[in-house]
Protein backbone atom coordinates (compact mmCIF):
# COMPACT_ATOMS: atom_id res chain seq x y z
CA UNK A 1 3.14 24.85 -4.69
CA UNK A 2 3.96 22.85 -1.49
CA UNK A 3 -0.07 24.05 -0.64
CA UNK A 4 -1.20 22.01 -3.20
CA UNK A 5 0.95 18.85 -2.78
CA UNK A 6 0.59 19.24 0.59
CA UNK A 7 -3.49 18.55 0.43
CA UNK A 8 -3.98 15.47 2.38
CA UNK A 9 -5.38 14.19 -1.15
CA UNK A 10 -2.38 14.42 -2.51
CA UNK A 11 -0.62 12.35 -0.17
CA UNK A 12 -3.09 9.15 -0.34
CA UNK A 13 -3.13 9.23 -3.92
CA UNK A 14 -6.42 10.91 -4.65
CA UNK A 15 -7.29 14.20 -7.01
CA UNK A 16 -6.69 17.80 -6.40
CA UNK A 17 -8.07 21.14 -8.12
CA UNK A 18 -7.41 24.06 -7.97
CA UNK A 19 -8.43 27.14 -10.65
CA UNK A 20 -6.37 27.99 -13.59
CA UNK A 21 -6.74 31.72 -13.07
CA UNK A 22 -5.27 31.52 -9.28
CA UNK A 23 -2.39 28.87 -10.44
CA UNK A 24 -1.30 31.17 -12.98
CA UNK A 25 -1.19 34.44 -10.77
CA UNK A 26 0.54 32.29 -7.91
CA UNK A 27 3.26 29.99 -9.54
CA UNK A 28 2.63 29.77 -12.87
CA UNK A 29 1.58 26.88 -15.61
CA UNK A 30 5.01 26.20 -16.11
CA UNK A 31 5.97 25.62 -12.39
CA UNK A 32 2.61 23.35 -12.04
CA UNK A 33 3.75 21.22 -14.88
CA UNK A 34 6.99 20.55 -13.90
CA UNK A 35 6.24 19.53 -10.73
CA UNK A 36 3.55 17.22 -11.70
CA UNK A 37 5.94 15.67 -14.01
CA UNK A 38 8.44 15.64 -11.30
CA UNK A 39 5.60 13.60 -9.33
CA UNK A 40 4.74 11.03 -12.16
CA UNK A 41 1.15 11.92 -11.51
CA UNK A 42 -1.08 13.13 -14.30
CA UNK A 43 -2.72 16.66 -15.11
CA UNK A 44 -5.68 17.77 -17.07
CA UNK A 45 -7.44 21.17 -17.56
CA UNK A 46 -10.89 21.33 -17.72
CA UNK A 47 -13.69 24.27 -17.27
CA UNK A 48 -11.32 26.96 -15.86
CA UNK A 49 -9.78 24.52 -13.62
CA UNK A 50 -6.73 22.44 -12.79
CA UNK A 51 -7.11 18.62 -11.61
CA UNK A 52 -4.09 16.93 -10.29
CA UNK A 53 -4.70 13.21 -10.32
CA UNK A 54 -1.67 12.23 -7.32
CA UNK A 55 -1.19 8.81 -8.92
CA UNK A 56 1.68 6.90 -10.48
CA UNK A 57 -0.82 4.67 -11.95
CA UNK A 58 -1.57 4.31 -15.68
CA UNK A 59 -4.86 6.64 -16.33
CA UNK A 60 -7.62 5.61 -18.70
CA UNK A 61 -9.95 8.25 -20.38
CA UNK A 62 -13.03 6.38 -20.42
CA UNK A 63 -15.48 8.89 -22.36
């Protein structure tokens, strides 16, 4: 976990990924969720992977 959040995207606000398959074997979908509510940033799942937007901001889904 502190891996991820640790990415230097993740501290200025930009967009992390990592795969689904290695999140789950590593800390689980749970854990992942929690702490990206915890955050206030926003997750989505998309082609086998994870992408953590490290944002407060609103999000728009444009297409």
């Amino acid at each position: 976990m502190s891996q991820i959040f640790s990415a230097r995207s993740a501290q200025t606000g930009g967009v992390v990924r990592r795969s689904v398959a290695d999140v789950e074997r590593k800390i689980g979908r749970d854990a992942l969720e929690l702490e990206v509510r915890r955050r206030g940033f926003h997750l989505l799942e998309a082609g086998g992977q994870f992408i953590i937007i490290c944002t407060r901001a609103d999000l728009r889904v444009l297409v």
